[in-house]
N, C-alpha and C. Protein backbone atom coordinates (compact mmCIF):
# COMPACT_ATOMS: atom_id res chain seq x y z
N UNK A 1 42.60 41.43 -28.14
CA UNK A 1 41.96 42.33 -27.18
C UNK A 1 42.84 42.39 -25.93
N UNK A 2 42.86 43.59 -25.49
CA UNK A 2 43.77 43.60 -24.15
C UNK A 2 43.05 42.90 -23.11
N UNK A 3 44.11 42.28 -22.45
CA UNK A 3 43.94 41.52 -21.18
C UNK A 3 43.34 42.17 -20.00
N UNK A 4 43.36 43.56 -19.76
CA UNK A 4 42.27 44.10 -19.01
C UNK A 4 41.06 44.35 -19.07
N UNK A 5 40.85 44.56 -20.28
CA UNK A 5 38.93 44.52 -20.78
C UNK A 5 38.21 42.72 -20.36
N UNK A 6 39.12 42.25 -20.53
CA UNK A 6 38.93 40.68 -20.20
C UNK A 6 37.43 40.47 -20.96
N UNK A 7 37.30 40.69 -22.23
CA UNK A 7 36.56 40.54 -23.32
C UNK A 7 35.40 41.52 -23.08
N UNK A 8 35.28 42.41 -22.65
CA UNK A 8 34.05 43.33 -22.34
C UNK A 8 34.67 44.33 -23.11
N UNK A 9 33.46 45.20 -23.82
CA UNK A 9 33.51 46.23 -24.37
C UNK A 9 34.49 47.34 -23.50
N UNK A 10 35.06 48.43 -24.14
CA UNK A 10 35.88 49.30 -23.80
C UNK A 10 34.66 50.04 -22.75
N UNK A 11 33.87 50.70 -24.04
CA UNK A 11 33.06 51.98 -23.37
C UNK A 11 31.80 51.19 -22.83
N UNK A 12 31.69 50.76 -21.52
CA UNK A 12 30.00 50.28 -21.59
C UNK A 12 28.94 50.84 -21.59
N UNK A 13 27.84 50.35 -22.11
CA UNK A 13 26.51 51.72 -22.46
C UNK A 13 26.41 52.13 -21.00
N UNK A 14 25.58 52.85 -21.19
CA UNK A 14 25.06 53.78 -19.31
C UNK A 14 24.11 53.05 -19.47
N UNK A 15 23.86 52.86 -18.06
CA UNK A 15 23.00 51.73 -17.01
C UNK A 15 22.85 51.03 -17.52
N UNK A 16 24.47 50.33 -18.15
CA UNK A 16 23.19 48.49 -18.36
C UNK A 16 24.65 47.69 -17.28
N UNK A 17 25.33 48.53 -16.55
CA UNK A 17 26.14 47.79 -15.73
C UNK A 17 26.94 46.41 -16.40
N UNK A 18 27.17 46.53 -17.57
CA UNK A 18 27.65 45.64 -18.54
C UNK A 18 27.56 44.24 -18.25
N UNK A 19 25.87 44.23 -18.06
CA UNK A 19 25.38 42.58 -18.11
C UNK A 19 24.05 42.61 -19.20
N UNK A 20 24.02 43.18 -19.61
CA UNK A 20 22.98 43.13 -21.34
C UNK A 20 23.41 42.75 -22.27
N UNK A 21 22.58 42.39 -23.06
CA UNK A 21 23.40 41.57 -24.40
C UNK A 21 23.85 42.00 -25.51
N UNK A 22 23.91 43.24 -25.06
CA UNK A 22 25.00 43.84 -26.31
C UNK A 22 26.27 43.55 -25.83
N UNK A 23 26.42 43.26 -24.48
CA UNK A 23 28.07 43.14 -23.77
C UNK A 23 28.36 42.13 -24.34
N UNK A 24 27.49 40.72 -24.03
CA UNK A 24 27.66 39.31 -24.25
C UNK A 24 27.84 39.60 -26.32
N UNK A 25 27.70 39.94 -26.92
CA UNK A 25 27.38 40.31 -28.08
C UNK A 25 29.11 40.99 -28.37
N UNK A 26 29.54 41.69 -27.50
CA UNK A 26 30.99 42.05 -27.73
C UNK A 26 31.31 40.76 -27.57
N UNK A 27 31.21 40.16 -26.56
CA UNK A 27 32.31 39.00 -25.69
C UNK A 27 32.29 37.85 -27.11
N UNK A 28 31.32 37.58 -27.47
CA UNK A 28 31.19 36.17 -28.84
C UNK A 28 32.18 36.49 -30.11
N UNK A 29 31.92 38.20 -30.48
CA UNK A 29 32.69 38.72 -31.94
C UNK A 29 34.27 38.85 -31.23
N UNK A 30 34.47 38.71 -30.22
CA UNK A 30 36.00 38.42 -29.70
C UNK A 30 36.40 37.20 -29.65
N UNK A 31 35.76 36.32 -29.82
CA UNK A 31 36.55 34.44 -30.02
C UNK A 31 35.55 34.02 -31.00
N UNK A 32 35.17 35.30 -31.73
CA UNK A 32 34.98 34.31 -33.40
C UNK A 32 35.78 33.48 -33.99
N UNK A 33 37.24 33.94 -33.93
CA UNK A 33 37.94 33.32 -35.16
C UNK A 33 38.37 31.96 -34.09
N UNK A 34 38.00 31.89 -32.82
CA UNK A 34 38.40 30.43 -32.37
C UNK A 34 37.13 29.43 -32.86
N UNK A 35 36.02 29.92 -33.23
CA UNK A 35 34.97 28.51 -33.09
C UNK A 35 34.54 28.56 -34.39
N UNK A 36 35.28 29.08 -35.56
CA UNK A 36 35.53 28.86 -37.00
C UNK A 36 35.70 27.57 -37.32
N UNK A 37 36.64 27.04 -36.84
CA UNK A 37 37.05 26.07 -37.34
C UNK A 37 36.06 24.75 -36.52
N UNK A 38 35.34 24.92 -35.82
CA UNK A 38 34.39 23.76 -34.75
C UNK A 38 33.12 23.91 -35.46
N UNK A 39 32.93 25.11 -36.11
CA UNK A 39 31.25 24.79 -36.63
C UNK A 39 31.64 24.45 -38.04
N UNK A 40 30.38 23.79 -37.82
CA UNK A 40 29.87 22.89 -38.98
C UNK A 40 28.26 23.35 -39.92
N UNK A 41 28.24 23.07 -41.47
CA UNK A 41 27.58 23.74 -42.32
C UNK A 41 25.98 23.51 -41.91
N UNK A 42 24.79 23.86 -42.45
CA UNK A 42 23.84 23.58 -42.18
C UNK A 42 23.04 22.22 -42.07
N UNK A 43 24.02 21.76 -43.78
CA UNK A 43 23.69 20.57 -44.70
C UNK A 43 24.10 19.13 -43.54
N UNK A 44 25.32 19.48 -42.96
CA UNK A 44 25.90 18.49 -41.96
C UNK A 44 25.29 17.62 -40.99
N UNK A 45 24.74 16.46 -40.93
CA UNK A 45 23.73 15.81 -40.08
C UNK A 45 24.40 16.29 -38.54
N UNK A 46 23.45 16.25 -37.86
CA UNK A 46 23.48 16.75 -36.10
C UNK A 46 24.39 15.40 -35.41
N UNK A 47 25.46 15.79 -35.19
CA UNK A 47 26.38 14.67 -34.23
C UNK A 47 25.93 14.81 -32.42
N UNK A 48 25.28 14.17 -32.35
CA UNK A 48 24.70 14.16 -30.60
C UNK A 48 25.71 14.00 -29.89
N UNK A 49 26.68 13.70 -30.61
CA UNK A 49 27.75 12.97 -29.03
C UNK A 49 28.78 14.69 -28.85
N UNK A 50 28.95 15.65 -30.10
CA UNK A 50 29.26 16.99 -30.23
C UNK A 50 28.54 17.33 -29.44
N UNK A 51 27.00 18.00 -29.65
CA UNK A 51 26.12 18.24 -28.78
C UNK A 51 26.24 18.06 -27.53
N UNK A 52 26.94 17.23 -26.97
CA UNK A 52 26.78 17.39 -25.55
C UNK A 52 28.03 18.30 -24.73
N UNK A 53 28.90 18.41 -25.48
CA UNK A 53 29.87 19.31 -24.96
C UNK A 53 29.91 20.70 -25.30
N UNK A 54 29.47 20.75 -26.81
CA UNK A 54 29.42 22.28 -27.06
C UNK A 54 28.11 22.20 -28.04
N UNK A 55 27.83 23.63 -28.75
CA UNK A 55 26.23 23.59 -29.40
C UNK A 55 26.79 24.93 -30.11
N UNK A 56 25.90 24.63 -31.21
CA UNK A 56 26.45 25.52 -32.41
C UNK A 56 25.26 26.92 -31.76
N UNK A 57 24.20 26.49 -31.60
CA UNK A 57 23.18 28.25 -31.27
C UNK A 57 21.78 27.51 -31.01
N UNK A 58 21.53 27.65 -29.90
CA UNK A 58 19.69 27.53 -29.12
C UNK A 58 18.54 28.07 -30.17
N UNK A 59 19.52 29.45 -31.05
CA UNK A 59 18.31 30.06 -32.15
C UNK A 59 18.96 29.82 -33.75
N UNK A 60 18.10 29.73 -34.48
CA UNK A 60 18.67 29.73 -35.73
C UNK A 60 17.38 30.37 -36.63
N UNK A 61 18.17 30.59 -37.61
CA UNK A 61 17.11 31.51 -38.57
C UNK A 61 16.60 30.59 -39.73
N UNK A 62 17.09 29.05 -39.90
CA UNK A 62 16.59 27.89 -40.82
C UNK A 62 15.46 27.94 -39.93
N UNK A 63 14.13 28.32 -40.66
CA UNK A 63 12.84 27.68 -40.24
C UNK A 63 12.44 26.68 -41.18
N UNK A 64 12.66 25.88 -41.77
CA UNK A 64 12.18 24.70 -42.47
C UNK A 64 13.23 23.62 -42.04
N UNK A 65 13.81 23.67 -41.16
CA UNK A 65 14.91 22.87 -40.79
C UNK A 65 13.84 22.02 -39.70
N UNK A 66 14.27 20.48 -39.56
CA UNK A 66 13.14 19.79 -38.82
C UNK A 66 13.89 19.70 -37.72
N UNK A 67 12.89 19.07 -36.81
CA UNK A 67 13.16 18.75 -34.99
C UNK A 67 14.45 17.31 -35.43
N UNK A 68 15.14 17.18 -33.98
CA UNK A 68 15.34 15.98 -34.46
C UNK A 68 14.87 14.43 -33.73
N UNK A 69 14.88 13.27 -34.23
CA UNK A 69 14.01 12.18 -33.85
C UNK A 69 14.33 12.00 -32.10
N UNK A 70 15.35 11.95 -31.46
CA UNK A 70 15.68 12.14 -30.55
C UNK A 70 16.42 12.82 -29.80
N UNK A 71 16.41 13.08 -28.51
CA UNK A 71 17.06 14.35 -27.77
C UNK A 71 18.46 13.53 -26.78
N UNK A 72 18.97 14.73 -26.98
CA UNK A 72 20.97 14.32 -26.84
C UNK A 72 20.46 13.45 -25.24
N UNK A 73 19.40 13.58 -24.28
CA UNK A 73 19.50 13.06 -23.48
C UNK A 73 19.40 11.31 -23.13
N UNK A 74 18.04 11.22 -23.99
CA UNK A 74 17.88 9.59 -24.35
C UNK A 74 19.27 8.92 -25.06
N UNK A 75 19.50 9.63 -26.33
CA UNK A 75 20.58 9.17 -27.25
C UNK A 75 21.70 8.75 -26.43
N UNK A 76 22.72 9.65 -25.67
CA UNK A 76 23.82 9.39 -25.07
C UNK A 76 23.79 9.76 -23.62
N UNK A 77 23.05 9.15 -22.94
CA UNK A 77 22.36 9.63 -21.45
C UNK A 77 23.94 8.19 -20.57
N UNK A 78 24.45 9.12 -19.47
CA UNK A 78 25.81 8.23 -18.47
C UNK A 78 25.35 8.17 -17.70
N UNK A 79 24.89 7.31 -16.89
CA UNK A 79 24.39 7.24 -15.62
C UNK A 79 25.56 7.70 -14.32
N UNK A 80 25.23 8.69 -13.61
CA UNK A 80 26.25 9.00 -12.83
C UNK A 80 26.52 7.93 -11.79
N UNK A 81 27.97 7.80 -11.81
CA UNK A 81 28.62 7.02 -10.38
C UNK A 81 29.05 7.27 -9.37
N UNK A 82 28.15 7.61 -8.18
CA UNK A 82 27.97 7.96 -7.21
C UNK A 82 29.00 7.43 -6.13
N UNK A 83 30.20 6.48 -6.77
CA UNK A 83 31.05 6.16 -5.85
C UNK A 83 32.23 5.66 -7.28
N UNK A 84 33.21 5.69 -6.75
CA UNK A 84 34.56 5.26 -7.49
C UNK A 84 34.62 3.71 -7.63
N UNK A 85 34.51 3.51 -8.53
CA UNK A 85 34.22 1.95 -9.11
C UNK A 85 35.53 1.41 -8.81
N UNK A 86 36.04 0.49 -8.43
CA UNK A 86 37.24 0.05 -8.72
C UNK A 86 37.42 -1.04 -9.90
N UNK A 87 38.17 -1.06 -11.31
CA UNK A 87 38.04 -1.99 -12.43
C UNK A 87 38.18 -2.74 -11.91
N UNK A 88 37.63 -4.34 -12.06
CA UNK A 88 37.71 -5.58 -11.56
C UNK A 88 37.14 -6.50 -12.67
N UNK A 89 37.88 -6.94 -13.76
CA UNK A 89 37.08 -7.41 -14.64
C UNK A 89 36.45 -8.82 -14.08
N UNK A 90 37.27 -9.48 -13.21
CA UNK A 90 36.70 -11.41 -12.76
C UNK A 90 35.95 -11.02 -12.20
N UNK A 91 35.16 -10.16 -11.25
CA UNK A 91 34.16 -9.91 -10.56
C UNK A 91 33.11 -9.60 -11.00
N UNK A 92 33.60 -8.66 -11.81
CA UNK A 92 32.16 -8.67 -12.99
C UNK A 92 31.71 -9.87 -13.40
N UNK A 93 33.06 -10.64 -14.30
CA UNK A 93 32.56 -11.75 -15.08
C UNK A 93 31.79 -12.55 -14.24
N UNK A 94 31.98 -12.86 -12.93
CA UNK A 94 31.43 -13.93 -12.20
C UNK A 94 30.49 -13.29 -11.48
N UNK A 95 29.65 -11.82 -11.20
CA UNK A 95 28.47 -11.63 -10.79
C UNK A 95 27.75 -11.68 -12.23
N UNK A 96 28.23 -11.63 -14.02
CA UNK A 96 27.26 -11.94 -14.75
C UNK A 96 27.08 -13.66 -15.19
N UNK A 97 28.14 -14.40 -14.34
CA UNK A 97 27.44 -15.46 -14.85
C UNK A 97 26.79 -16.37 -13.62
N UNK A 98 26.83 -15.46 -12.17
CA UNK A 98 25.85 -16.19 -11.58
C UNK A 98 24.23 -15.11 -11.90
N UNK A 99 24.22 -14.41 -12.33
CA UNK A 99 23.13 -13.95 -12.52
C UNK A 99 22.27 -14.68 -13.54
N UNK A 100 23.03 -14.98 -14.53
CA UNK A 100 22.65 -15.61 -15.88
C UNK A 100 21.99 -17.09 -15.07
N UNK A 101 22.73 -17.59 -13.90
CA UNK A 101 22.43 -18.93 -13.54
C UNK A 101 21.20 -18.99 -12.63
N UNK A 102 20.97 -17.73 -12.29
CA UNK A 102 19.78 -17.52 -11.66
C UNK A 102 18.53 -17.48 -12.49
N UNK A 103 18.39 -16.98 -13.66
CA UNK A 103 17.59 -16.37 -14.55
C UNK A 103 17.52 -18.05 -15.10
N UNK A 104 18.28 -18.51 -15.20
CA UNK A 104 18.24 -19.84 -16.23
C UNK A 104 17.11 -20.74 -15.20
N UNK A 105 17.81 -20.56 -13.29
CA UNK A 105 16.86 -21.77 -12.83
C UNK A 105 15.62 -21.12 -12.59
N UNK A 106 15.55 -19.77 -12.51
CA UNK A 106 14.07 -19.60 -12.52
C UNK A 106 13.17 -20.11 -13.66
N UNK A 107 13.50 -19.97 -14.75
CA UNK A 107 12.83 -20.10 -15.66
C UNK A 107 12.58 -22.02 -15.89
N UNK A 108 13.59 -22.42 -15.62
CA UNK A 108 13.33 -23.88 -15.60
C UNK A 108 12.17 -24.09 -14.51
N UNK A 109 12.24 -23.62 -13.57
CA UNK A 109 11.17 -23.58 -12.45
C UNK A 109 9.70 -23.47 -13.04
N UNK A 110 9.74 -22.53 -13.70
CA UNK A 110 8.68 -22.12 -13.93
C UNK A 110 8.03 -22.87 -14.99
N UNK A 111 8.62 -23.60 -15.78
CA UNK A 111 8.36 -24.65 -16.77
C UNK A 111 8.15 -26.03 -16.32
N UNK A 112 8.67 -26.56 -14.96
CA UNK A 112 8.09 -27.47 -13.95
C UNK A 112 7.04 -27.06 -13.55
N UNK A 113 6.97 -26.11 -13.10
CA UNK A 113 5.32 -25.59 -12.35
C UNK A 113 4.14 -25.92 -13.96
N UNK A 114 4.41 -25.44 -14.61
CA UNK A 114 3.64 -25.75 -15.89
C UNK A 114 2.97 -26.64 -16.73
N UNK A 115 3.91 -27.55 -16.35
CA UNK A 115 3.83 -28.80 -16.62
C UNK A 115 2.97 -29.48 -16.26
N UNK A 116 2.97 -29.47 -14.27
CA UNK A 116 2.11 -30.32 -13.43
C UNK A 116 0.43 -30.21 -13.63
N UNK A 117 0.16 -28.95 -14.33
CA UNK A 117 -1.15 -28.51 -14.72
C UNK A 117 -1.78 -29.58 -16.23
N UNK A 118 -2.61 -30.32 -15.87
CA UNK A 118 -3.12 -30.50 -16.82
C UNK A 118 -4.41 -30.04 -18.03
N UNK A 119 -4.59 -30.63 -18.97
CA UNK A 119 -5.37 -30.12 -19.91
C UNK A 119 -6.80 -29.56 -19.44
N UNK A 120 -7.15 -30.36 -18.23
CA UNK A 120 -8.02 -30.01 -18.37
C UNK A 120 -8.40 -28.93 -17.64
N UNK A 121 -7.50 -28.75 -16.62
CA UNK A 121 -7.48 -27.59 -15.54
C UNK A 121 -7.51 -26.36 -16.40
N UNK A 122 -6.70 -26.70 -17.87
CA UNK A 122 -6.47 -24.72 -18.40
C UNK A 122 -7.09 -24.57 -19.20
N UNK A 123 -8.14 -25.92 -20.10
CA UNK A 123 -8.69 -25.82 -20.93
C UNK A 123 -10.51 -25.94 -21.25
N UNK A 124 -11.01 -27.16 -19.92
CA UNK A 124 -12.17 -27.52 -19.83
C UNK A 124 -12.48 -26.40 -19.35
N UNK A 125 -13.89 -26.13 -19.71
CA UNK A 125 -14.65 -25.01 -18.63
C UNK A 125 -15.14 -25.72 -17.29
N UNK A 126 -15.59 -24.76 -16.15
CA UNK A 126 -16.02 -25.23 -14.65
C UNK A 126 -17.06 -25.69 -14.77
N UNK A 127 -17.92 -27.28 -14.78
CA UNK A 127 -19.16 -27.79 -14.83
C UNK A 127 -19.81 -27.25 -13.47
N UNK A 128 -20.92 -26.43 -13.11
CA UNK A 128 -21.47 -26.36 -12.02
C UNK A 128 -22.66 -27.39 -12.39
N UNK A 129 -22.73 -27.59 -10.97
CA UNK A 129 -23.30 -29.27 -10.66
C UNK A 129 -24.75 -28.32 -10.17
N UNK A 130 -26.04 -28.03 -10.71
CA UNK A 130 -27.16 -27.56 -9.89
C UNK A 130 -27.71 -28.57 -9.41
N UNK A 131 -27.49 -29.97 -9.33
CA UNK A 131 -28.29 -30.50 -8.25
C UNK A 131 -27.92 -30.35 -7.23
N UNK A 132 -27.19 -30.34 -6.72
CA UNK A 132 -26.95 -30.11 -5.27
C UNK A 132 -27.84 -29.03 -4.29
N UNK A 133 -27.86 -30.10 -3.09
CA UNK A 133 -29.22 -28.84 -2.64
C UNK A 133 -28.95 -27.55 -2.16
N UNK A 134 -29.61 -27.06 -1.77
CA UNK A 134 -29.43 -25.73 -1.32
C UNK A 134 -29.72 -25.78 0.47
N UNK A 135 -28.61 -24.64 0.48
CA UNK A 135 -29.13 -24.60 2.73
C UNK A 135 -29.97 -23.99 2.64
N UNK A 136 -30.48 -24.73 3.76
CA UNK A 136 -32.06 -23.94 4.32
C UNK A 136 -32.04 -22.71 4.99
N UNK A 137 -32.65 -21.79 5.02
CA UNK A 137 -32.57 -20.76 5.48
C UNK A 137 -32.71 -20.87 6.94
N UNK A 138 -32.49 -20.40 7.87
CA UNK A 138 -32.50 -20.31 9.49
C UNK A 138 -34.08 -19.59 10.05
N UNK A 139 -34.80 -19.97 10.31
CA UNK A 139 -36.09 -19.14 10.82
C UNK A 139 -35.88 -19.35 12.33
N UNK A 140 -36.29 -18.48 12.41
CA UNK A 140 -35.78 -18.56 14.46
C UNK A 140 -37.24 -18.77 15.00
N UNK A 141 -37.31 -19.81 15.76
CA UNK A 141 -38.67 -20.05 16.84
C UNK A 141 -38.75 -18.81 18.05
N UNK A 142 -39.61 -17.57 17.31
CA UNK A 142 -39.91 -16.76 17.88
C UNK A 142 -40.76 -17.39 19.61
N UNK A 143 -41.31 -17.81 19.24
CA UNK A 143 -42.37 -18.86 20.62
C UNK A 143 -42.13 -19.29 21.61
N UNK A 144 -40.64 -19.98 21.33
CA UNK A 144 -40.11 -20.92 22.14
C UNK A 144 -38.58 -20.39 22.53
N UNK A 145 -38.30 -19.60 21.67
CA UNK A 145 -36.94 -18.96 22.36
C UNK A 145 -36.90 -18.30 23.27
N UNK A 146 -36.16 -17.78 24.11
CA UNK A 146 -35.98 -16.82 24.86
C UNK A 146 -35.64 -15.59 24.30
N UNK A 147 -36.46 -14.45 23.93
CA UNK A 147 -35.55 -13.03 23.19
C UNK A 147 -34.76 -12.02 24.24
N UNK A 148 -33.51 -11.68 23.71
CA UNK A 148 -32.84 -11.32 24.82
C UNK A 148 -33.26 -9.67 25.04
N UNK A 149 -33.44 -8.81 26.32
CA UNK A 149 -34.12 -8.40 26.90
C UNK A 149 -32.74 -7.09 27.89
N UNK A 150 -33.46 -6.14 27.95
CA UNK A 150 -32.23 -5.22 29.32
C UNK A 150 -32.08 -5.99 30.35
N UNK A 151 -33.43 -6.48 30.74
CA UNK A 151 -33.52 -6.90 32.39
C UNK A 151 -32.76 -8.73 31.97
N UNK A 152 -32.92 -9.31 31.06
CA UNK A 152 -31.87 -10.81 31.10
C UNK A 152 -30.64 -10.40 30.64
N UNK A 153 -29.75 -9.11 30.21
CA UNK A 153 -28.79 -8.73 30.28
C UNK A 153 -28.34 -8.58 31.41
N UNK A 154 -28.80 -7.60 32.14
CA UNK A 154 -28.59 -7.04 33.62
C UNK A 154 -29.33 -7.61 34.96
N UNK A 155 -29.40 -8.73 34.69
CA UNK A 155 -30.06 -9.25 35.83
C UNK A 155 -29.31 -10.05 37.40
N UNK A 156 -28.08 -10.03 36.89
CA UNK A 156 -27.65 -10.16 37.79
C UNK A 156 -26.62 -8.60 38.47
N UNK A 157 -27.19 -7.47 37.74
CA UNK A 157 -26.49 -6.35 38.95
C UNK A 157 -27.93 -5.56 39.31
N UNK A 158 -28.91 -6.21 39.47
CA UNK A 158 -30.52 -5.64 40.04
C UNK A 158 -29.87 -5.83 41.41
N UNK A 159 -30.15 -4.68 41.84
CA UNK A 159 -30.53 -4.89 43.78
C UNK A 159 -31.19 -5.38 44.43
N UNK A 160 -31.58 -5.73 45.51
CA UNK A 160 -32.08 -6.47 46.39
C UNK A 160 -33.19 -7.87 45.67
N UNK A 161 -32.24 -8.52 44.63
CA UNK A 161 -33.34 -9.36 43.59
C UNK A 161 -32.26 -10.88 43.55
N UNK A 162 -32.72 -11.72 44.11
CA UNK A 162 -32.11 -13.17 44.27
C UNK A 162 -31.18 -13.31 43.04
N UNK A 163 -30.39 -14.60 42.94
CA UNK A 163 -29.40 -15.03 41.48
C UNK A 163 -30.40 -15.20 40.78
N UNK A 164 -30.19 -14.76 39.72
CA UNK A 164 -31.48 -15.15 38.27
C UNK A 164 -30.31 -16.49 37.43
N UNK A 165 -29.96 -17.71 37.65
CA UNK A 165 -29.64 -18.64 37.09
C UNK A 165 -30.18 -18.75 35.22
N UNK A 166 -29.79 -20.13 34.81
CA UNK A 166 -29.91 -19.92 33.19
C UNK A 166 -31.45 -20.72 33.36
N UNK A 167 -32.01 -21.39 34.29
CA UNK A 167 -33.55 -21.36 33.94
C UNK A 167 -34.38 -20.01 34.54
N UNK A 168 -33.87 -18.89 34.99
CA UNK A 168 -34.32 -17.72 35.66
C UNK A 168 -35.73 -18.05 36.46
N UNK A 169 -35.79 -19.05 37.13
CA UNK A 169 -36.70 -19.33 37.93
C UNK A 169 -36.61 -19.09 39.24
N UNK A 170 -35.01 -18.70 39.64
CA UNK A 170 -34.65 -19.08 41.08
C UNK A 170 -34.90 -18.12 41.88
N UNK A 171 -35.43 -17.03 41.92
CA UNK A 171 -36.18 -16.11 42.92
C UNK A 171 -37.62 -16.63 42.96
N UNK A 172 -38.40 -17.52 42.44
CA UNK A 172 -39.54 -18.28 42.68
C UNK A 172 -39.00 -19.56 43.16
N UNK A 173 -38.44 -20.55 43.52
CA UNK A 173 -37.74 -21.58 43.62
C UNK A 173 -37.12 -21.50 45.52
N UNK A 174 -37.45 -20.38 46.23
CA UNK A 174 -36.23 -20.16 46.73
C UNK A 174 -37.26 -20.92 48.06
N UNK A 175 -36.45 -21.38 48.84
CA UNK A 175 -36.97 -22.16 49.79
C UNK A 175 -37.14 -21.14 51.04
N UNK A 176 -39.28 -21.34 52.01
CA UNK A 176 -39.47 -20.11 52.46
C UNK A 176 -40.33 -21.19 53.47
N UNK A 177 -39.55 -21.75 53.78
CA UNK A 177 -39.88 -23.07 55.62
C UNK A 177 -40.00 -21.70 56.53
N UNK A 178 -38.83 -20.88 56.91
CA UNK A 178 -38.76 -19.96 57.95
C UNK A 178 -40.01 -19.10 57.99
N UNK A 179 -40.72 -18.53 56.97
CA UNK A 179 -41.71 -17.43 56.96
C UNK A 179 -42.83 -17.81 56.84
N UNK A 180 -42.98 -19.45 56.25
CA UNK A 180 -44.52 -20.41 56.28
C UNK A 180 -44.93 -20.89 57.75
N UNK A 181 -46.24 -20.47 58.04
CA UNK A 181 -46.98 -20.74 59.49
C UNK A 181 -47.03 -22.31 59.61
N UNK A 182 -47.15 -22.69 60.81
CA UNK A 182 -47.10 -24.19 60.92
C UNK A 182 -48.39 -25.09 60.19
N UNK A 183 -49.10 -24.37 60.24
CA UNK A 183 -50.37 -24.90 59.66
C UNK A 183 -50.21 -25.23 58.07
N UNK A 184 -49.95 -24.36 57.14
CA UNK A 184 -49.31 -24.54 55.88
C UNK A 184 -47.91 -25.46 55.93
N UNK A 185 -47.75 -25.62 56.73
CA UNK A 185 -45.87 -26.24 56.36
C UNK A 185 -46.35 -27.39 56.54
N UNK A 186 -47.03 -28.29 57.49
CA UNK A 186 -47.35 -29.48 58.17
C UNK A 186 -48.69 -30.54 56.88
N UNK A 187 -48.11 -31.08 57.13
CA UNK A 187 -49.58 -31.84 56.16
C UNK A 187 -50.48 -32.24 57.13
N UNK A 188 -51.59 -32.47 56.36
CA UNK A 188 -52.88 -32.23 56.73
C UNK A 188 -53.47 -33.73 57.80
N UNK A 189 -52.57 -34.49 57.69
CA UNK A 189 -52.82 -35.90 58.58
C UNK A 189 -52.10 -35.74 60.12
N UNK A 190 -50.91 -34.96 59.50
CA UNK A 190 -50.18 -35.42 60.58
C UNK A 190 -50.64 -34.20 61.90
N UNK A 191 -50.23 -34.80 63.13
CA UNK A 191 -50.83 -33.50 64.35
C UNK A 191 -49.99 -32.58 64.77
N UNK A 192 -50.49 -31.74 64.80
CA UNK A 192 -49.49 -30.56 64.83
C UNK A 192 -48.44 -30.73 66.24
N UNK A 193 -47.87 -29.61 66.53
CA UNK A 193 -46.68 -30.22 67.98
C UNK A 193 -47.54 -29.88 68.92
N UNK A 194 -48.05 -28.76 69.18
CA UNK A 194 -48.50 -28.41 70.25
C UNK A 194 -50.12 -29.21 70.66
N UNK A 195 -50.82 -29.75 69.78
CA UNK A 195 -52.26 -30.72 70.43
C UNK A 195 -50.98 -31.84 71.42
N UNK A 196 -50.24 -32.12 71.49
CA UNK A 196 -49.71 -33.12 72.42
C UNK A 196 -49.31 -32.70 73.75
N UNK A 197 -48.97 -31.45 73.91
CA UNK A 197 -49.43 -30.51 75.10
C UNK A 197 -50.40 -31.39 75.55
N UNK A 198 -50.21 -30.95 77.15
CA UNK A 198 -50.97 -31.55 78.60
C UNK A 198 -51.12 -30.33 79.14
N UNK A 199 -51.52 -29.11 78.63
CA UNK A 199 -51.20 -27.83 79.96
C UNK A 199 -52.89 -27.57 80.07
N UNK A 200 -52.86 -27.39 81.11
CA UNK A 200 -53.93 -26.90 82.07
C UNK A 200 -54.20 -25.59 81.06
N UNK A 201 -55.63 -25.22 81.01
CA UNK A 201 -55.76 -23.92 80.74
C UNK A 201 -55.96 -22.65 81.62
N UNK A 202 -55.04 -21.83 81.76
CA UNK A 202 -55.27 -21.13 82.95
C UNK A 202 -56.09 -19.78 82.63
């Protein structure tokens, strides 16, 4: 085919702008006779590691032909290397045999831990003991408690109302000599100040 068609049909149909698949359909019957010799018969078992570079056809007209057990991705899957390895074979060797030495003392570890357990810890069942007594439940002495209250919350930001202390007695408690008449303050034997007066009555 000439080197200017560059595998596209001579005449292309009208309006298919020679991207339809009759074009692609020229372009394949032009490097037939190269992929002659690369395909392989029907009868031929499926080589996966072929498969991944080239593929004989997505469609085929064998319909009794089966799936196959696995897909080219599991089978021959490369993990990409996201950085340029440099070969180093002693480095390898000696990160797999301290790894190996890790794996070895864990596991010894774990066969010490195993050990210390005895029979009866993994094997007896848990005896619960029901004699043991039981706690008593808490009943609160409604009677004798104090129940807490707005005014024994807030009793000390009341206005013009004495310290309410923790026996809250102390606005009854409060000492009241200055505002008691002499007669009440004085006991009843003793004589008051003023019978000792000498004044004339004028």
């Amino acid at each position: 085919m000439p080197k200017e068609f560059d595998g596209r049909h001579v005449n292309p149909i009208a309006n298919s702008n020679a991207k339809c698949l009759i074009e692609n359909w020229f372009e394949e019957r032009a490097v037939e006779s190269l992929d002659n010799d690369r395909r392989t018969s029907e009868e031929e078992p499926v080589n996966l590691t072929r498969l991944i570079s080239e593929h004989k056809g997505i469609l085929s007209t064998n319909f009794n032909k089966k799936f196959d057990d696995l897909t080219v991705n599991i089978n021959s899957y490369r993990p990409t290397c996201f950085y340029d390895k440099t070969p180093n074979t002693k480095a390898d060797m000696l990160a797999k045999q301290f790894h190996e030495q890790a794996v070895r003392e864990l596991e010894a570890r774990k066969v010490e831990e195993k050990s210390k357990e005895s029979v009866v810890v993994n094997e007896m069942p848990v005896r619960v003991n029901c004699c043991c007594p039981v706690a008593e439940i808490y009943r609160p002495d409604y009677i004798n408690e104090q129940p807490i209250t707005f005014w024994s919350q807030h009793s000390k930001i009341i206005p013009s109302v004495s310290d309410v202390r923790k026996t809250f007695e102390t606005p009854f408690r409060k000492n009241a000599s200055f505002s008691t008449p002499i007669e009440y303050s004085m006991e009843p034997n003793n004589h008051k100040p003023y019978e000792h007066d000498h004044v004339p009555n004028l």
